[in-house]
N, C-alpha and C. Protein backbone atom coordinates (compact mmCIF):
# COMPACT_ATOMS: atom_id res chain seq x y z
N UNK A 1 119.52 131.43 72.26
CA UNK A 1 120.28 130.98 73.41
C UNK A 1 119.61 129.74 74.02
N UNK A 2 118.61 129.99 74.62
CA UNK A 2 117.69 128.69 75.25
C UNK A 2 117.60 127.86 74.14
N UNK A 3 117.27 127.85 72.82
CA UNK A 3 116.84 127.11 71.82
C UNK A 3 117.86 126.06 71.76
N UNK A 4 119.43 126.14 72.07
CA UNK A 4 120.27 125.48 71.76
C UNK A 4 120.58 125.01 73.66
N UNK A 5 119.93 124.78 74.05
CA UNK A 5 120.04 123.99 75.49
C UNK A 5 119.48 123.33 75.76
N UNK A 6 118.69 122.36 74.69
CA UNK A 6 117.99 121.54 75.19
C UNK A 6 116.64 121.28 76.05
N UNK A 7 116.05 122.69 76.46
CA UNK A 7 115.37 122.53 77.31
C UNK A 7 114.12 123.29 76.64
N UNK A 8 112.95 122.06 76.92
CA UNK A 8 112.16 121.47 76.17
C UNK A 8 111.20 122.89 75.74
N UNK A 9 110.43 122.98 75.21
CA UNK A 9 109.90 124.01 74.02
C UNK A 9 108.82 124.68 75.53
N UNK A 10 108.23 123.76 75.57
CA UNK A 10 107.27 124.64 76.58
C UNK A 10 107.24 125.36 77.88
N UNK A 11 108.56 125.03 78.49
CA UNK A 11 109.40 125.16 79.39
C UNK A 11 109.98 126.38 79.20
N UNK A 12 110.72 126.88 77.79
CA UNK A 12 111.44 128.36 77.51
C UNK A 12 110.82 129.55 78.08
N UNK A 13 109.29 129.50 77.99
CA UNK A 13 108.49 130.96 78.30
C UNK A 13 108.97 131.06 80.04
N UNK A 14 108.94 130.07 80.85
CA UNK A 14 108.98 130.15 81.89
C UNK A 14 110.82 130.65 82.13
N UNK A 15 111.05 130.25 81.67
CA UNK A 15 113.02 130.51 82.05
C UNK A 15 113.37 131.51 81.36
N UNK A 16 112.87 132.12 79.87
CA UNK A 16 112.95 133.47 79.89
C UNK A 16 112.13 134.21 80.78
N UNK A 17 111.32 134.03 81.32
CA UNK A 17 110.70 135.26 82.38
C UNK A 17 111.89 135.19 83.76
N UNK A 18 111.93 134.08 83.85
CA UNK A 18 113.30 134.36 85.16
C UNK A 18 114.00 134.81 85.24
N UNK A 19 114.78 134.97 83.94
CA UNK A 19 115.87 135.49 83.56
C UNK A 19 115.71 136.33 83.42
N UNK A 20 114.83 137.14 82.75
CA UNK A 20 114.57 138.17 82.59
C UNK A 20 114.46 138.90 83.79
N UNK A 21 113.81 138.65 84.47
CA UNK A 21 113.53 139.20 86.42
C UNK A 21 114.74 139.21 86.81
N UNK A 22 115.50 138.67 87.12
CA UNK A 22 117.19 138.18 87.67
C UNK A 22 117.99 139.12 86.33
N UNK A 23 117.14 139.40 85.07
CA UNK A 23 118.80 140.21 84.29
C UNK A 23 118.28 141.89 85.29
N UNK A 24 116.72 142.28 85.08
CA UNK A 24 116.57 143.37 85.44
C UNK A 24 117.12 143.54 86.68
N UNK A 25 116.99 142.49 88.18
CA UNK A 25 117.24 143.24 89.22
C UNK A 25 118.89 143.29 88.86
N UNK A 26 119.51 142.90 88.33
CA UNK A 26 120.99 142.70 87.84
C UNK A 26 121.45 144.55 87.89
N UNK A 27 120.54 144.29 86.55
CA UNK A 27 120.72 145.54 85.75
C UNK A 27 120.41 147.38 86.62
N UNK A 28 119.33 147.23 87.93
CA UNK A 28 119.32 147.99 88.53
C UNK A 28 119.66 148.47 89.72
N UNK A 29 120.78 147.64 89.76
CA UNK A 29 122.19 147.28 90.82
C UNK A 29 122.42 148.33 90.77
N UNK A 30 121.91 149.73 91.93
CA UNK A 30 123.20 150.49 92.06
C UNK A 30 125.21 150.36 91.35
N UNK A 31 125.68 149.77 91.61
CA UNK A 31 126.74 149.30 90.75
C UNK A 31 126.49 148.94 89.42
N UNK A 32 125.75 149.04 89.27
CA UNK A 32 125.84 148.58 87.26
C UNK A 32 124.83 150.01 86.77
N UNK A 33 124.41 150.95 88.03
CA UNK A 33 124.32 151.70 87.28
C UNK A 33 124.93 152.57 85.84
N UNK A 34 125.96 152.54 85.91
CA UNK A 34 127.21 153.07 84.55
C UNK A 34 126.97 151.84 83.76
N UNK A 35 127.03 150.49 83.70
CA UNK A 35 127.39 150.13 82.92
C UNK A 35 126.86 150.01 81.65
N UNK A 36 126.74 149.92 80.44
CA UNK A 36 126.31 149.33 79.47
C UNK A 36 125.79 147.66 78.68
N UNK A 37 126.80 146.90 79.59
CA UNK A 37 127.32 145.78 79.41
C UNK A 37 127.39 145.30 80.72
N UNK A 38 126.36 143.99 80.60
CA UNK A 38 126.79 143.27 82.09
C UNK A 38 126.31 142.12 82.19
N UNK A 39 127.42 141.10 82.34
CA UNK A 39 127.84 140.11 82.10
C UNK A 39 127.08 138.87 82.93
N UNK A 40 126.06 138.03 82.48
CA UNK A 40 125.58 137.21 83.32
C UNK A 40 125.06 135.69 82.52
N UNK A 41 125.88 134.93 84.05
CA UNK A 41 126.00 133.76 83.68
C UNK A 41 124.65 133.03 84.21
N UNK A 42 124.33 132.25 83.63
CA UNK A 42 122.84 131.31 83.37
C UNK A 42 123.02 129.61 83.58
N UNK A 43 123.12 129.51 84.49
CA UNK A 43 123.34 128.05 84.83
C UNK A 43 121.76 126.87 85.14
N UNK A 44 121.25 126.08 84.17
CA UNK A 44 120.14 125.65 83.98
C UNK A 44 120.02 123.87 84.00
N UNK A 45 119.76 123.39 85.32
CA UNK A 45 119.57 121.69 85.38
C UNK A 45 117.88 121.36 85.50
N UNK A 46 118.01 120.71 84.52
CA UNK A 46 116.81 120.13 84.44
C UNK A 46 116.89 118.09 84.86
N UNK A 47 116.41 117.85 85.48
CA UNK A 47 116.47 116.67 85.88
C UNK A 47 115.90 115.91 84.64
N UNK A 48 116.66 114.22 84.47
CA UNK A 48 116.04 113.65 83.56
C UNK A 48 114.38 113.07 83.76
N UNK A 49 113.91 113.35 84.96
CA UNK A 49 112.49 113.01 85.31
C UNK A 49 111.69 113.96 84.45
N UNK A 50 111.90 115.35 84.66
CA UNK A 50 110.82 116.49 84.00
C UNK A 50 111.07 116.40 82.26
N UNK A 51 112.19 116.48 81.93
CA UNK A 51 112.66 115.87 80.37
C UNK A 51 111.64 114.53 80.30
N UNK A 52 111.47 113.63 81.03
CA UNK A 52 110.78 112.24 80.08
C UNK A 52 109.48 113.10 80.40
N UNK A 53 109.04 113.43 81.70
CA UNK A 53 107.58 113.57 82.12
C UNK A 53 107.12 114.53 80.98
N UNK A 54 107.60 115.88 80.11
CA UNK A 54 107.83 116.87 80.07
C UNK A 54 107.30 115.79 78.07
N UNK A 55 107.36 114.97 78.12
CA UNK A 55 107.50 114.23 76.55
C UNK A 55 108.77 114.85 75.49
N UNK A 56 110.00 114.96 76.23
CA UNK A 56 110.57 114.86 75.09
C UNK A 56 111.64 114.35 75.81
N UNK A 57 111.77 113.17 75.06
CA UNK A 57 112.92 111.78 75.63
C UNK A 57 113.89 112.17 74.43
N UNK A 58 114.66 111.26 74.61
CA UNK A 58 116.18 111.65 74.00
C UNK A 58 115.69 111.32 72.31
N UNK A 59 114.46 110.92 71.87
CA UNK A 59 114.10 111.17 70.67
C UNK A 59 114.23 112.97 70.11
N UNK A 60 113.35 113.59 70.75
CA UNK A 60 113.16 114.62 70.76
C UNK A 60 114.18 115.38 71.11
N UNK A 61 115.03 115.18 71.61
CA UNK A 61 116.44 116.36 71.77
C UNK A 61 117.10 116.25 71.12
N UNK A 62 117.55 114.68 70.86
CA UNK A 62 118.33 114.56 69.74
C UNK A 62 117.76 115.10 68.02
N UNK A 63 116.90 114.83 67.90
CA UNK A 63 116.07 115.61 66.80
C UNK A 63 115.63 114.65 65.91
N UNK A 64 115.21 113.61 66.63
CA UNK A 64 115.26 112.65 65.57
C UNK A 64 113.20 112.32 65.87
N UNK A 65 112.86 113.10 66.88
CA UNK A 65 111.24 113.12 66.91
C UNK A 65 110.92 114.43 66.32
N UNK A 66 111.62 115.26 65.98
CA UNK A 66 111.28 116.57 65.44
C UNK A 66 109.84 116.61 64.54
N UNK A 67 108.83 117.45 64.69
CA UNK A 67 108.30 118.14 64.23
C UNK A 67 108.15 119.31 63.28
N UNK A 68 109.01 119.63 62.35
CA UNK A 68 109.51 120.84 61.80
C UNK A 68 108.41 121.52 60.54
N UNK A 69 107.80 122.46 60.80
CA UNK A 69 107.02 123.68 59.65
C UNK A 69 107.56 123.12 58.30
N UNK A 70 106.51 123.23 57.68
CA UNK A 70 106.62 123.03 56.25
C UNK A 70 107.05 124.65 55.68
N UNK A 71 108.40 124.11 54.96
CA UNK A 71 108.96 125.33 54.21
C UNK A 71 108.33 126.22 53.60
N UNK A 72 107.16 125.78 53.00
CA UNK A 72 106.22 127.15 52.38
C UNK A 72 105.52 127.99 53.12
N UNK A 73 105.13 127.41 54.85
CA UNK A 73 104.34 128.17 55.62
C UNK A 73 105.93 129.12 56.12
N UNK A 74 106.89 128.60 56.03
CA UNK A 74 108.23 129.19 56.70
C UNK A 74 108.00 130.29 55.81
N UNK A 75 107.93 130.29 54.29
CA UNK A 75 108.18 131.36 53.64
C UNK A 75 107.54 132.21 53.13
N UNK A 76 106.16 132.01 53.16
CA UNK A 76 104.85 132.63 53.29
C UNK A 76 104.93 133.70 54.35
N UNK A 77 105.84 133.49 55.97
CA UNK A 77 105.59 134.77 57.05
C UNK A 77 106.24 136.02 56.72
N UNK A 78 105.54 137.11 57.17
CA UNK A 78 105.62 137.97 56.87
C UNK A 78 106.90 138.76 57.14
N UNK A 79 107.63 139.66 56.46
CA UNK A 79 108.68 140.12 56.71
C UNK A 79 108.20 141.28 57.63
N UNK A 80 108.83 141.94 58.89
CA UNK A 80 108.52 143.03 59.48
C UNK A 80 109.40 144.40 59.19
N UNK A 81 109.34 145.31 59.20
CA UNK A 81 110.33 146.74 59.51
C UNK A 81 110.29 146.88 60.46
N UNK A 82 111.30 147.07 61.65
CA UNK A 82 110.90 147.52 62.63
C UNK A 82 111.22 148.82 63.01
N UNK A 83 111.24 149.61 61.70
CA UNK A 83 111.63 150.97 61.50
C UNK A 83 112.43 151.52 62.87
N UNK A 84 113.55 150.31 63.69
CA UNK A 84 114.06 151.02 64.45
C UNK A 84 113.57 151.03 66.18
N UNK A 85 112.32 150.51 66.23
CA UNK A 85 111.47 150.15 67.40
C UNK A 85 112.11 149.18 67.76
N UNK A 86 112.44 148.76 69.39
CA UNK A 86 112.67 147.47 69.84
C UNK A 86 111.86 146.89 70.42
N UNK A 87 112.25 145.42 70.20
CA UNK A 87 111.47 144.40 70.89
C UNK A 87 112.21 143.65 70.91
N UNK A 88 111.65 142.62 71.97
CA UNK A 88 112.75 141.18 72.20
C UNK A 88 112.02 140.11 71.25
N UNK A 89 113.39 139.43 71.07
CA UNK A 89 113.31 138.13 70.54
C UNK A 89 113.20 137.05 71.48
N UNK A 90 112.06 136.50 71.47
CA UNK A 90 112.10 135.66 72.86
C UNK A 90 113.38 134.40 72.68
N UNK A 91 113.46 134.21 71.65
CA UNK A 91 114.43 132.90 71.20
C UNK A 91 115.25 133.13 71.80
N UNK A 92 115.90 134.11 71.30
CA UNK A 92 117.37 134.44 71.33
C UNK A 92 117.70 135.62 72.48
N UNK A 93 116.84 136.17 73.15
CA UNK A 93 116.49 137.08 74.00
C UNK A 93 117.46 138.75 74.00
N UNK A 94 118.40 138.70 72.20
CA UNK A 94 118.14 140.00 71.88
C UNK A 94 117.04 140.65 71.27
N UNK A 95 117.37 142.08 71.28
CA UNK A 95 116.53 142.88 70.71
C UNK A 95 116.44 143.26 69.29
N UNK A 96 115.48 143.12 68.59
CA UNK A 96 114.63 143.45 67.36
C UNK A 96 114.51 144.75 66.69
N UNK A 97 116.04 144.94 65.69
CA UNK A 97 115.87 146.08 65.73
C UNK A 97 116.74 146.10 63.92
N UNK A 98 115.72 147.31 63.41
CA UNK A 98 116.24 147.42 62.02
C UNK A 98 117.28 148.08 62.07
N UNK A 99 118.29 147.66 60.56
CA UNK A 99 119.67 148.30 60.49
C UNK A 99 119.32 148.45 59.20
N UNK A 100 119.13 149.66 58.63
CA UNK A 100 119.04 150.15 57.53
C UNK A 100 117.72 149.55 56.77
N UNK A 101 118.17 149.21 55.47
CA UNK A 101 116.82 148.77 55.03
C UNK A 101 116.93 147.31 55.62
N UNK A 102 117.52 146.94 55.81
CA UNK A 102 117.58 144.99 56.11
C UNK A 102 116.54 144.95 57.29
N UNK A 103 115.48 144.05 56.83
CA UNK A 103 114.60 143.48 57.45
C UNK A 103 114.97 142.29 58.24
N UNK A 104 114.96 142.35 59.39
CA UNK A 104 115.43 141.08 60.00
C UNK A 104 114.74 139.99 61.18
N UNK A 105 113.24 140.50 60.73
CA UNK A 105 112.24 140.06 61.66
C UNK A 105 111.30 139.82 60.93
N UNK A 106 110.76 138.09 61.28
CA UNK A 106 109.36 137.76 60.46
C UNK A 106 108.38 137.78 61.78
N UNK A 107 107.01 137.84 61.03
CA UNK A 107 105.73 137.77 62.34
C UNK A 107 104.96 136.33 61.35
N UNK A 108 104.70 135.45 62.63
CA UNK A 108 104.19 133.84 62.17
C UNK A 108 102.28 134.45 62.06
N UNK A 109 102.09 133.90 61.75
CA UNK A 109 100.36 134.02 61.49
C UNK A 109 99.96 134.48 62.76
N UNK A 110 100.40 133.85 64.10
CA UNK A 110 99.63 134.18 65.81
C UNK A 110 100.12 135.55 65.87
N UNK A 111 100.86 136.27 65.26
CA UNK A 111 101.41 138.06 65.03
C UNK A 111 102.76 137.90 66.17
N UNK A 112 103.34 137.07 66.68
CA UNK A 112 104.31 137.32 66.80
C UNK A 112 105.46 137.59 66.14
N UNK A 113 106.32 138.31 66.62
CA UNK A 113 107.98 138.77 66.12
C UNK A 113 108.91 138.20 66.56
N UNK A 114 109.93 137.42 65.42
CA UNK A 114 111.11 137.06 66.11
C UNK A 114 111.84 137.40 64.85
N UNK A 115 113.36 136.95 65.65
CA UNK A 115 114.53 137.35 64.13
C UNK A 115 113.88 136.59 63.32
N UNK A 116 114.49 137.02 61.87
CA UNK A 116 114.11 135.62 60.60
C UNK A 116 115.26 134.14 61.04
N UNK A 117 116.49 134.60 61.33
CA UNK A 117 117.52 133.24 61.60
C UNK A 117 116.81 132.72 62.80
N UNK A 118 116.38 132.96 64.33
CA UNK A 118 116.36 132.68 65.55
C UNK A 118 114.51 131.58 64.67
N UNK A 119 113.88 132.52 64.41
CA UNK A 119 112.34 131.34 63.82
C UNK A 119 112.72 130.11 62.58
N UNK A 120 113.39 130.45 61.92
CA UNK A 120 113.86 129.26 60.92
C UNK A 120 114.45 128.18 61.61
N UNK A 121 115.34 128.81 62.28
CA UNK A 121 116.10 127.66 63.18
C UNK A 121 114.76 126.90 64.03
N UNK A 122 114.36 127.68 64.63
CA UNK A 122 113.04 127.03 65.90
C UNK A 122 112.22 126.23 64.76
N UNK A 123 111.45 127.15 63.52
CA UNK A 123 110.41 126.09 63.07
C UNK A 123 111.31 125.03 62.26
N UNK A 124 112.34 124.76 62.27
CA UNK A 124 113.30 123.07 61.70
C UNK A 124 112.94 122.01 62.64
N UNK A 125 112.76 122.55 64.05
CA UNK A 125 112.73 121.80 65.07
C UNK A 125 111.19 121.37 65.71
N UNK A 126 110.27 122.70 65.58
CA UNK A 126 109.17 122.51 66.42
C UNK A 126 108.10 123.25 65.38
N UNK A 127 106.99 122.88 64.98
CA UNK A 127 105.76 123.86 64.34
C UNK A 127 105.01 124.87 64.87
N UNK A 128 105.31 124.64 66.24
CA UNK A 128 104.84 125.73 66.90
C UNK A 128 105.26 126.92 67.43
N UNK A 129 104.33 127.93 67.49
CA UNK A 129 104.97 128.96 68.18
C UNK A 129 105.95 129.00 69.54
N UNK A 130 106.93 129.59 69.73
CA UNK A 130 107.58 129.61 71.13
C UNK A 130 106.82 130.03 72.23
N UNK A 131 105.71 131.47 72.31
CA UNK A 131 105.33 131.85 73.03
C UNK A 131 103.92 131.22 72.82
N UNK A 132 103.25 131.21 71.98
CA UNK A 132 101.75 130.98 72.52
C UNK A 132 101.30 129.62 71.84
N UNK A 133 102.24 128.54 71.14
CA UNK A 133 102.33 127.08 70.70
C UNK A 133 101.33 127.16 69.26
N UNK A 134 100.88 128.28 68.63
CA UNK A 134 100.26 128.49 67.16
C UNK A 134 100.67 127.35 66.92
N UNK A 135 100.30 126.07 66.04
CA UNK A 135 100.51 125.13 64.89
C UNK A 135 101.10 126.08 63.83
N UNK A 136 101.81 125.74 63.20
CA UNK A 136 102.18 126.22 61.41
C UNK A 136 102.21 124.72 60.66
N UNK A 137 102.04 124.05 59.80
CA UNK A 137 101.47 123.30 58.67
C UNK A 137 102.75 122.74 58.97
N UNK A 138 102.85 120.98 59.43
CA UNK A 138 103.92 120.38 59.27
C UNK A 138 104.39 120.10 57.99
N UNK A 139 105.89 119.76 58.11
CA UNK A 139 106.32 119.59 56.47
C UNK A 139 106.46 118.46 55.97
N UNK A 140 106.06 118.05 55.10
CA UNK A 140 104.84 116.50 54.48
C UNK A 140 106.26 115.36 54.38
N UNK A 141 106.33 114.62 54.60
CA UNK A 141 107.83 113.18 54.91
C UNK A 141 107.32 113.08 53.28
């Protein structure tokens, strides 16, 4: 979700924790007690000052400063089971969860977990980890 808004790599940890705070008090709304499903909209301006200050100018959004993991460190990470345990995907800010045998979560060398689609997509764009900025081996021009 965040990954596809533009808003800059180091910046995400902080706006998923907000969101996250703002989905929970959401979520323990007397009134949403019943629900299952509840619907919330995410409205996010970032001024063009913190974008340049922030180093990523319209090189970098557009994707044309990209940084992207070298495909063998991409395919070298480890596949996870998550035999069913959840966890969040910080990317994509669903939850991490096996469906049968399909494995659908890699862990990068720093032992984090994300989907395999939500990290492929991220390391095309950035070598680093989302949450704690790990390097992974850029991919050689």
């Amino acid at each position: 979700m965040l990954s596809e808004t533009n808003v800059p790599y180091h910046l995400q940890p902080f706006f998923i924790q907000q969101i996250s705070i703002s989905a929970r008090g959401i979520a323990t709304e007397p009134t949403n007690a019943l629900s299952r499903t509840i619907p919330m909209v995410v409205e996010l301006v970032l001024p063009e000052e913190v974008m340049e200050d922030s180093g990523y100018g319209s090189d970098t959004i557009m994707g044309t400063g990209s940084r992207r993991a070298s495909r063998a460190s991409i395919q070298e990470m480890e596949r996870v089971e998550m035999n069913g345990v959840l966890s969040d995907c910080v990317i994509c800010l669903d939850d991490i969860v096996s469906v049968g045998s399909e494995i659908d979560a890699l862990r990068m060398p720093c032992l984090h977990i994300y989907h395999r689609n939500c990290i492929h997509k991220w390391l095309q764009l950035s070598n680093r980890c989302p949450l704690c900025r790990f390097q992974m081996p850029l991919e050689e021009e």
